[in-house]
Protein backbone atom coordinates (compact mmCIF):
# COMPACT_ATOMS: atom_id res chain seq x y z
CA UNK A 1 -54.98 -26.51 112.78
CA UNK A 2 -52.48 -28.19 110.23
CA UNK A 3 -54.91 -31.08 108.79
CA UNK A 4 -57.28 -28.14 108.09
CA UNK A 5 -54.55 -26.71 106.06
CA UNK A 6 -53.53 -29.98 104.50
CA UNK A 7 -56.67 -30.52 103.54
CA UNK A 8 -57.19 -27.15 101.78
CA UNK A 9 -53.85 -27.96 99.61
CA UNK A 10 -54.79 -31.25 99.10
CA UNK A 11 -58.02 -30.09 97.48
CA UNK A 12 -56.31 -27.39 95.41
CA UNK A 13 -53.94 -29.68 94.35
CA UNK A 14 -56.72 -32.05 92.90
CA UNK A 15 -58.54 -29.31 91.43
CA UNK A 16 -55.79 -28.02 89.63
CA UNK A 17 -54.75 -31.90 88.65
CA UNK A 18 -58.46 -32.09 87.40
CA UNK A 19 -57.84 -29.30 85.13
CA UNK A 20 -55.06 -30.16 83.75
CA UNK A 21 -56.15 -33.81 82.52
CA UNK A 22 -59.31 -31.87 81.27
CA UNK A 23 -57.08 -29.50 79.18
CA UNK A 24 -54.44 -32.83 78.15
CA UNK A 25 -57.79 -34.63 76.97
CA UNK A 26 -59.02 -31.99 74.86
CA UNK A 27 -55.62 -31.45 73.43
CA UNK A 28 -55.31 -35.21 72.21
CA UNK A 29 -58.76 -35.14 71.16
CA UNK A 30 -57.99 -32.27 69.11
CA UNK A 31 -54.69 -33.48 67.66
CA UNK A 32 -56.50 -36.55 66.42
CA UNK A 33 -59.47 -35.00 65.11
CA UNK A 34 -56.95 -33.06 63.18
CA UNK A 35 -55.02 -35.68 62.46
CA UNK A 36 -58.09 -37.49 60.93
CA UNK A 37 -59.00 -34.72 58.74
CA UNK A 38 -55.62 -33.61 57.34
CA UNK A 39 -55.33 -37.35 56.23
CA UNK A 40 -58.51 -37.64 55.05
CA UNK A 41 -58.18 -34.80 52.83
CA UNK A 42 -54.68 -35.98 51.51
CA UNK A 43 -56.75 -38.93 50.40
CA UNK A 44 -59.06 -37.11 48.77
CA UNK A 45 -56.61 -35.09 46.89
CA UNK A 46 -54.61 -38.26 46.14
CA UNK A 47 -57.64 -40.14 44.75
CA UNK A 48 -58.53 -36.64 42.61
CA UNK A 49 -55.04 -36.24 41.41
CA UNK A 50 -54.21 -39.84 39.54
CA UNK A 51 -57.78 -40.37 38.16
CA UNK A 52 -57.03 -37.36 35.73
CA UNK A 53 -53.29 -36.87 35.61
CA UNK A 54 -51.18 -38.91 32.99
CA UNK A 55 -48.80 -41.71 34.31
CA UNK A 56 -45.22 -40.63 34.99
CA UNK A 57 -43.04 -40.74 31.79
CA UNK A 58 -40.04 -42.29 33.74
CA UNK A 59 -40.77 -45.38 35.19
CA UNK A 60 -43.99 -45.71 32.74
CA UNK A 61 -46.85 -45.70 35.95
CA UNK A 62 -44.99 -48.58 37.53
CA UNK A 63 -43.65 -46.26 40.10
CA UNK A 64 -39.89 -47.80 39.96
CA UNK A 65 -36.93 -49.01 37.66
CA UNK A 66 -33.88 -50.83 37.62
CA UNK A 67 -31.40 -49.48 40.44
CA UNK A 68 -29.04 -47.21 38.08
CA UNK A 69 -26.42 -47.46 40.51
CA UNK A 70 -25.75 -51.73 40.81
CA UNK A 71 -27.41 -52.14 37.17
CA UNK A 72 -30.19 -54.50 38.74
CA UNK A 73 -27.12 -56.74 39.87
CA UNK A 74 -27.69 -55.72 44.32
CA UNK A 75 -24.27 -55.64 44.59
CA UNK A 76 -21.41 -52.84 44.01
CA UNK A 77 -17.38 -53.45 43.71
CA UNK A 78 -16.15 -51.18 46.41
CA UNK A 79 -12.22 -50.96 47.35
CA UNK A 80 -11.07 -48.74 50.49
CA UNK A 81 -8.22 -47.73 48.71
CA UNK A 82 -7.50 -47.83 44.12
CA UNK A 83 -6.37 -50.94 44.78
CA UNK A 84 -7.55 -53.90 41.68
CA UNK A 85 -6.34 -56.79 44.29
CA UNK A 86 -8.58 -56.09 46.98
CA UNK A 87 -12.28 -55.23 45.57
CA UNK A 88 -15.29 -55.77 47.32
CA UNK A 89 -18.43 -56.85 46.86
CA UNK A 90 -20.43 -54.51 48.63
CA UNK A 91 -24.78 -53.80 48.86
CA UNK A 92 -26.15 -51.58 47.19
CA UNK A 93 -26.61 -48.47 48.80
CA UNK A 94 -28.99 -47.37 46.54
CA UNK A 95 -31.57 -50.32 46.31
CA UNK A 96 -30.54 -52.08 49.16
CA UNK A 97 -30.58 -55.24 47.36
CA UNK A 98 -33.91 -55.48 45.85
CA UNK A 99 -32.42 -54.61 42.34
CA UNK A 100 -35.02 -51.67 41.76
CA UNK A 101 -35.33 -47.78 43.46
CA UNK A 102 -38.31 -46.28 43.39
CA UNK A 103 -38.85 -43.48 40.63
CA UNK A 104 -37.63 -40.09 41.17
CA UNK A 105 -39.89 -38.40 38.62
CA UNK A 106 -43.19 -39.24 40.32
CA UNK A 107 -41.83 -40.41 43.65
CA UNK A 108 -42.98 -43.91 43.17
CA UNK A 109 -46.88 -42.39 42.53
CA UNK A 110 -47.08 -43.85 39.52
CA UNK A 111 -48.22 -40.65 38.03
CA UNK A 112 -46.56 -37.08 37.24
């Protein structure tokens, strides 16, 4: 009488698995068809948006400038303490060294 009943849980139990990869499969196929489209659109809109708007007035359409922070030099004097003996030569926290940061106008877009 027990394998009867282990049986009859066993197939319950692989019904209920079959559901649930039915209902995980359409979720991720949803997600990405979402995914897919939300992007797509974005492109779209993207595309639309710099053929007729005018380049940004900061950074002159380049999309970025000379770090304001380091001066375009990638490094910054730091001291732990006001202390003129003991100064630092630190990264810049702003550029991280590449002597530009990206516009802050248009977000590096190229356009406002």
């Amino acid at each position: 009488m027990e394998s009867g009943g282990g049986a009859r849980v066993r197939r319950q139990l692989q019904a209920v698995g079959r559901v649930a990869a039915y209902l995980g499969g359409g979720f991720l196929v949803l997600s990405a068809a979402s995914t897919a489209a939300v992007r797509s659109l974005r492109y779209l809109s993207d595309t639309n948006q710099r053929k007729f708007a005018t380049p940004c007035g900061s950074c002159k359409g380049k999309g970025t400038y000379p770090c304001r922070l380091c001066r375009g030099s990638s490094t910054v004097e730091w001291s732990p303490l006001y202390d003129p003996v003991f100064i630092n030569p630190c990264l810049c926290p702003t550029c991280d060294g590449t002597r530009v940061q990206r516009c802050l106008n248009c977000l590096g877009k190229c356009y406002a």
